[in-house]
N, C-alpha and C. Protein backbone atom coordinates (compact mmCIF):
# COMPACT_ATOMS: atom_id res chain seq x y z
N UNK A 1 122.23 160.93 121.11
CA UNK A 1 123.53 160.45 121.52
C UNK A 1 124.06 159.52 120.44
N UNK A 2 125.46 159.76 120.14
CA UNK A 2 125.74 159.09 119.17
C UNK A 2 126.73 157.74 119.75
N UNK A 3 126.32 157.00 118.25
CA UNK A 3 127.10 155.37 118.67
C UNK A 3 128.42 155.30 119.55
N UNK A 4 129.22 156.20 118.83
CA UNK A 4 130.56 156.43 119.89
C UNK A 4 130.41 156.73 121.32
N UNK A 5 129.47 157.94 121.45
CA UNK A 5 129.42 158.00 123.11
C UNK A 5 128.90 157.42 123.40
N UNK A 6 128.08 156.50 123.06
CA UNK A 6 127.56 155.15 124.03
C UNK A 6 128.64 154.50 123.96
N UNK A 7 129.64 154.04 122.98
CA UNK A 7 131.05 153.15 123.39
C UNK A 7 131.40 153.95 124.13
N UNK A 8 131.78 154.78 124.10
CA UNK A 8 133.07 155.55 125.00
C UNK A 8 132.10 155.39 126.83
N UNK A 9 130.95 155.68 126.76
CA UNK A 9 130.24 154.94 128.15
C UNK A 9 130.83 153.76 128.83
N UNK A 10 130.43 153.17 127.95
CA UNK A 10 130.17 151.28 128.19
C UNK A 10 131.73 150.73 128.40
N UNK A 11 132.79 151.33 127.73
CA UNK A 11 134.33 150.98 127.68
C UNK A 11 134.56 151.43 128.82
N UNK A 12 134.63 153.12 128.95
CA UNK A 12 134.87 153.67 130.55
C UNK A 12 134.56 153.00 131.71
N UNK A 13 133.14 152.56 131.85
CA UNK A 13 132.33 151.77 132.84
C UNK A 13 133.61 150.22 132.91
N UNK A 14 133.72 149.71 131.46
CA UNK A 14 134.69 148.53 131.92
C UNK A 14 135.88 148.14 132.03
N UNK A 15 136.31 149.42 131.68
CA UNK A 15 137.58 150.38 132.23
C UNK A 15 138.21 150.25 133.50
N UNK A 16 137.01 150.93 134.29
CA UNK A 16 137.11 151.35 135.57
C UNK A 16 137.04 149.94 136.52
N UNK A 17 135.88 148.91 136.03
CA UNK A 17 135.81 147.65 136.93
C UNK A 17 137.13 147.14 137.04
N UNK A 18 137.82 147.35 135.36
CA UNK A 18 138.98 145.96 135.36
C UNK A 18 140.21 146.89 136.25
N UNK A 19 139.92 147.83 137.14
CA UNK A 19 140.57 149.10 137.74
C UNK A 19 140.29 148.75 139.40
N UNK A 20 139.36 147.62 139.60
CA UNK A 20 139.51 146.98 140.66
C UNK A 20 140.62 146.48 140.95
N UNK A 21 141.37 146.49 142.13
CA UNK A 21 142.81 145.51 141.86
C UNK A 21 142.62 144.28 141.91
N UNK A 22 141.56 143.57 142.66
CA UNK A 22 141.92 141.94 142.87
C UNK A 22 140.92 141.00 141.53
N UNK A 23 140.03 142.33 141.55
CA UNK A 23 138.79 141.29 141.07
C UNK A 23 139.51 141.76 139.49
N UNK A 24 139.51 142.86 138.66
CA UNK A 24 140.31 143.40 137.56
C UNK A 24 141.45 142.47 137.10
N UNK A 25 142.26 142.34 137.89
CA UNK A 25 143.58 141.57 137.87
C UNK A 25 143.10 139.59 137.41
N UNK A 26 142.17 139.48 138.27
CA UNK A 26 142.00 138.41 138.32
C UNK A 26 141.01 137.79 136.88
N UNK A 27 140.33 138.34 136.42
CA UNK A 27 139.21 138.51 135.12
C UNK A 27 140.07 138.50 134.08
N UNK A 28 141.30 139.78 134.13
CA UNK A 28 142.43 139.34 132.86
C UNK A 28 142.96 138.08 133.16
N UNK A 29 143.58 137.82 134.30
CA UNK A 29 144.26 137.06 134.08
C UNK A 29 143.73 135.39 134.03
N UNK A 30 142.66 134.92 134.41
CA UNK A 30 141.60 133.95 134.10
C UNK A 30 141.29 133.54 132.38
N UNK A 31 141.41 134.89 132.23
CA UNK A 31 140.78 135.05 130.68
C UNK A 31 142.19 135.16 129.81
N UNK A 32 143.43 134.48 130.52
CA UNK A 32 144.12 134.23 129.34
C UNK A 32 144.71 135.59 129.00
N UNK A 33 144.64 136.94 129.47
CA UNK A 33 145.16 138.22 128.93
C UNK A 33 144.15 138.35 127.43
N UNK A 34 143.05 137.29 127.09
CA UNK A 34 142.23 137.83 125.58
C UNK A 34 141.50 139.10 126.02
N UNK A 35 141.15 139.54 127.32
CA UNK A 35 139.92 140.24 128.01
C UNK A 35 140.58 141.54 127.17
N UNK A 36 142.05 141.51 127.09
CA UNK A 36 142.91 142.85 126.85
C UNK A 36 142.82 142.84 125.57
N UNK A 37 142.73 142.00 124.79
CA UNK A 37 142.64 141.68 122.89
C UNK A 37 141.03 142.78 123.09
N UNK A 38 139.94 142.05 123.79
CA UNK A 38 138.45 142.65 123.31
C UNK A 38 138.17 144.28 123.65
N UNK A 39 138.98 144.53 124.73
CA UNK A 39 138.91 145.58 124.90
C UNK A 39 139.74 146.75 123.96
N UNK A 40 140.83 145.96 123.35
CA UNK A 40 141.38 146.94 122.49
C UNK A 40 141.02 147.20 121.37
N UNK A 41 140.19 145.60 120.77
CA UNK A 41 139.26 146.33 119.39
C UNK A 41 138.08 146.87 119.92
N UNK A 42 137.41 147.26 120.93
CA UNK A 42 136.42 147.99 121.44
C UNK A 42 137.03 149.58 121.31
N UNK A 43 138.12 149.53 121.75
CA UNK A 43 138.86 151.01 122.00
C UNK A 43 138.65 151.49 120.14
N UNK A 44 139.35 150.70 119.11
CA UNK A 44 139.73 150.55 118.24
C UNK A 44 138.87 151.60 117.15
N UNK A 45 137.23 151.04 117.65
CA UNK A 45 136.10 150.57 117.64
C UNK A 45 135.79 152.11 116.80
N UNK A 46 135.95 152.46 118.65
CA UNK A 46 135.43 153.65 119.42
C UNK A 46 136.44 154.90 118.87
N UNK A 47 137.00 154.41 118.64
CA UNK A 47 137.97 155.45 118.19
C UNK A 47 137.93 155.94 116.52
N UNK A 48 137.93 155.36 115.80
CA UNK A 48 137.25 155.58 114.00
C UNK A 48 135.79 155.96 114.49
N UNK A 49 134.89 155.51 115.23
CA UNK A 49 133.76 156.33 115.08
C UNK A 49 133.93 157.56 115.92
N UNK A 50 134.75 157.87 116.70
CA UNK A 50 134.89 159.17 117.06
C UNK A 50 135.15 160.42 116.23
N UNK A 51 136.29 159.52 116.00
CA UNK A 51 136.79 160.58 114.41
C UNK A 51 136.05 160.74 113.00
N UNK A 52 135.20 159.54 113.06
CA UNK A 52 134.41 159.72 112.22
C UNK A 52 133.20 161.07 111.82
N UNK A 53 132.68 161.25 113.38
CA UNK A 53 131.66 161.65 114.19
C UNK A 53 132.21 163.35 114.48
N UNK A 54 133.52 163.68 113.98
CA UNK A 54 134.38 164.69 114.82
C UNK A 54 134.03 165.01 116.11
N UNK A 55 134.29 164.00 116.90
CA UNK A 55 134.31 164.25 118.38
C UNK A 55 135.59 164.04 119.35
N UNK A 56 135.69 164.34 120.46
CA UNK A 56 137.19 164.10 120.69
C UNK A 56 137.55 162.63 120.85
N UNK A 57 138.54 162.27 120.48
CA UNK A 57 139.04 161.22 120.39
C UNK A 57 140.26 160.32 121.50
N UNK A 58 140.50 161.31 122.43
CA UNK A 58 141.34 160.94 123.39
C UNK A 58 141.34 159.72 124.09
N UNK A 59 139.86 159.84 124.79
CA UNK A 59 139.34 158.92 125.66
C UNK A 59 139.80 157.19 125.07
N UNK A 60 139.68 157.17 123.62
CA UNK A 60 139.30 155.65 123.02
C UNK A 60 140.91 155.74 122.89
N UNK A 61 141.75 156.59 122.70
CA UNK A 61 143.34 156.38 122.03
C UNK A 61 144.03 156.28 123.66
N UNK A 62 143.63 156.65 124.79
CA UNK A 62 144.62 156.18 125.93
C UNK A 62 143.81 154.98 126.15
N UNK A 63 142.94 154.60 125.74
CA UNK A 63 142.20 153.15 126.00
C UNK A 63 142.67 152.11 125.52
N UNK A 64 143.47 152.45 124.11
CA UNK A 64 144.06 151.71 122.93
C UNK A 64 145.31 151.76 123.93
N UNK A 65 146.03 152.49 123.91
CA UNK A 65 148.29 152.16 125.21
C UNK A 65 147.29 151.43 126.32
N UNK A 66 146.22 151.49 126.64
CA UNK A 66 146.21 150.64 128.42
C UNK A 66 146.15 149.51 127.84
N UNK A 67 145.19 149.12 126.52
CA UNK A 67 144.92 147.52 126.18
C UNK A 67 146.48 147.10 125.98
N UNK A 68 147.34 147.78 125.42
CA UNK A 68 149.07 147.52 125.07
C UNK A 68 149.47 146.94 126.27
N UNK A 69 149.39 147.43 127.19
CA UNK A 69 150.14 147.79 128.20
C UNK A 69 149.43 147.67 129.21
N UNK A 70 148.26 146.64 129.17
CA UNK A 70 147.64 146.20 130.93
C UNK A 70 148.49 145.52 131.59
N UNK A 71 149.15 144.18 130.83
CA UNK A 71 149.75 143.22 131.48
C UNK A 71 150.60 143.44 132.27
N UNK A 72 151.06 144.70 132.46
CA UNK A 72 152.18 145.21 132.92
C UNK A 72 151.35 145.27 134.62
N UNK A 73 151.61 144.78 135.67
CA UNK A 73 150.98 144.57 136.70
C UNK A 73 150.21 145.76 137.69
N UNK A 74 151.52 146.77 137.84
CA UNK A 74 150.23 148.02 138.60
C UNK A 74 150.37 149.01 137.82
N UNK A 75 151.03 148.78 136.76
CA UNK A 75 151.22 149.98 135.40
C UNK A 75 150.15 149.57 134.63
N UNK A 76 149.48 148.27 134.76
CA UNK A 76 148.37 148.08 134.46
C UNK A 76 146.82 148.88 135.11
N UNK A 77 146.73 148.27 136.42
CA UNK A 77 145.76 149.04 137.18
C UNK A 77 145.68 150.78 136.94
N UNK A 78 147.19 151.19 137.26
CA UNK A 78 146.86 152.70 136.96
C UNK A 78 146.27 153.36 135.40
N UNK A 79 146.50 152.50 134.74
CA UNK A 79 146.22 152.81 132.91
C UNK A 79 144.53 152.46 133.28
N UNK A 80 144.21 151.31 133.48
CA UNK A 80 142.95 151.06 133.22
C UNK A 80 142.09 152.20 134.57
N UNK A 81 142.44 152.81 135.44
CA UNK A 81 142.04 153.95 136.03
C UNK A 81 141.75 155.07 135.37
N UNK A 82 143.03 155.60 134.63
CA UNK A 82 143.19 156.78 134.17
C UNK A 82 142.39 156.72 132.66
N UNK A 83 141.88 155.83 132.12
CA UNK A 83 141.49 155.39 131.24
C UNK A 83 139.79 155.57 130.85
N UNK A 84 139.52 154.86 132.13
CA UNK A 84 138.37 154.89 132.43
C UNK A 84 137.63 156.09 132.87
N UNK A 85 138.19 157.00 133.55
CA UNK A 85 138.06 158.08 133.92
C UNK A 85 138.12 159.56 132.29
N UNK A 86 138.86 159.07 132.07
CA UNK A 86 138.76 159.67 130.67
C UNK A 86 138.22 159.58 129.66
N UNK A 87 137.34 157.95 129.73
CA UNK A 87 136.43 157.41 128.55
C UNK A 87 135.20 158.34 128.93
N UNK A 88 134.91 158.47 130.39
CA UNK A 88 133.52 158.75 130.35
C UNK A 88 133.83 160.29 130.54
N UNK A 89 134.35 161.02 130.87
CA UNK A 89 134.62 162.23 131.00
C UNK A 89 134.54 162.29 129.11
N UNK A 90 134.91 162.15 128.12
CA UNK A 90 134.98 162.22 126.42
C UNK A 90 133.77 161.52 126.06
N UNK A 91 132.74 160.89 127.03
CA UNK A 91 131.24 160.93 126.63
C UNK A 91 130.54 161.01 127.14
N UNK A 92 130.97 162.65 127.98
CA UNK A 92 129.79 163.79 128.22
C UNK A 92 130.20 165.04 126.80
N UNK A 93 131.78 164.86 126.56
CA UNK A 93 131.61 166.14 125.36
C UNK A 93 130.72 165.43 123.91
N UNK A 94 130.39 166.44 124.21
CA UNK A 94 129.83 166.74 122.36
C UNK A 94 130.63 167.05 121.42
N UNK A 95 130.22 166.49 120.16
CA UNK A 95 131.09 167.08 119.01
C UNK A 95 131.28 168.12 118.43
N UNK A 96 132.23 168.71 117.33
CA UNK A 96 132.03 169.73 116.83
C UNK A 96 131.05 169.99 116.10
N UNK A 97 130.33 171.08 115.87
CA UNK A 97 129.14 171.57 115.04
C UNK A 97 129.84 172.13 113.95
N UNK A 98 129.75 171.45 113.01
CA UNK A 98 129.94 172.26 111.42
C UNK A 98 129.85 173.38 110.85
């Protein structure tokens, strides 16, 4: 398993928590909106080693518009849903074989 799909795991997984509404909502917003800074160089991260790796890259690039665009209140929640759901769904695929 490569470095990326363990990010693309571990992001999805904290994806999906901050996809809680009260407890999610409340973690960004405690934390100052930075929670949305770490998660987007995580996405960032995850995303050059995807492409690096030629694997699909989706999962980490709608991860990158939700970190944009959490603050936005239930346009937030639904991003970090749809997000999360897509991180880990893009690390069960495998990459291309050469």
């Amino acid at each position: 398993m490569t470095l990326s799909r363990i990010l693309k795991f571990f992001s999805g997984i904290a994806e999906l928590f901050l996809a809680i509404p009260v407890l999610g909502g409340a973690l960004v917003l405690s934390s100052g909106y930075s929670l949305l800074g770490v998660m987007l160089v995580l996405h960032l991260v995850t995303y050059v080693l995807s492409r690096s790796n030629h694997e699909p890259a989706y999962g980490p690039a709608i991860g990158i518009v939700t970190s944009l665009l959490a603050w936005i209140p239930f346009v937030g929640w639904f991003l970090h849903l749809i997000s999360g759901l897509f991180l880990l769904i893009n690390s069960a695929q495998r990459g291309r074989i050469r």
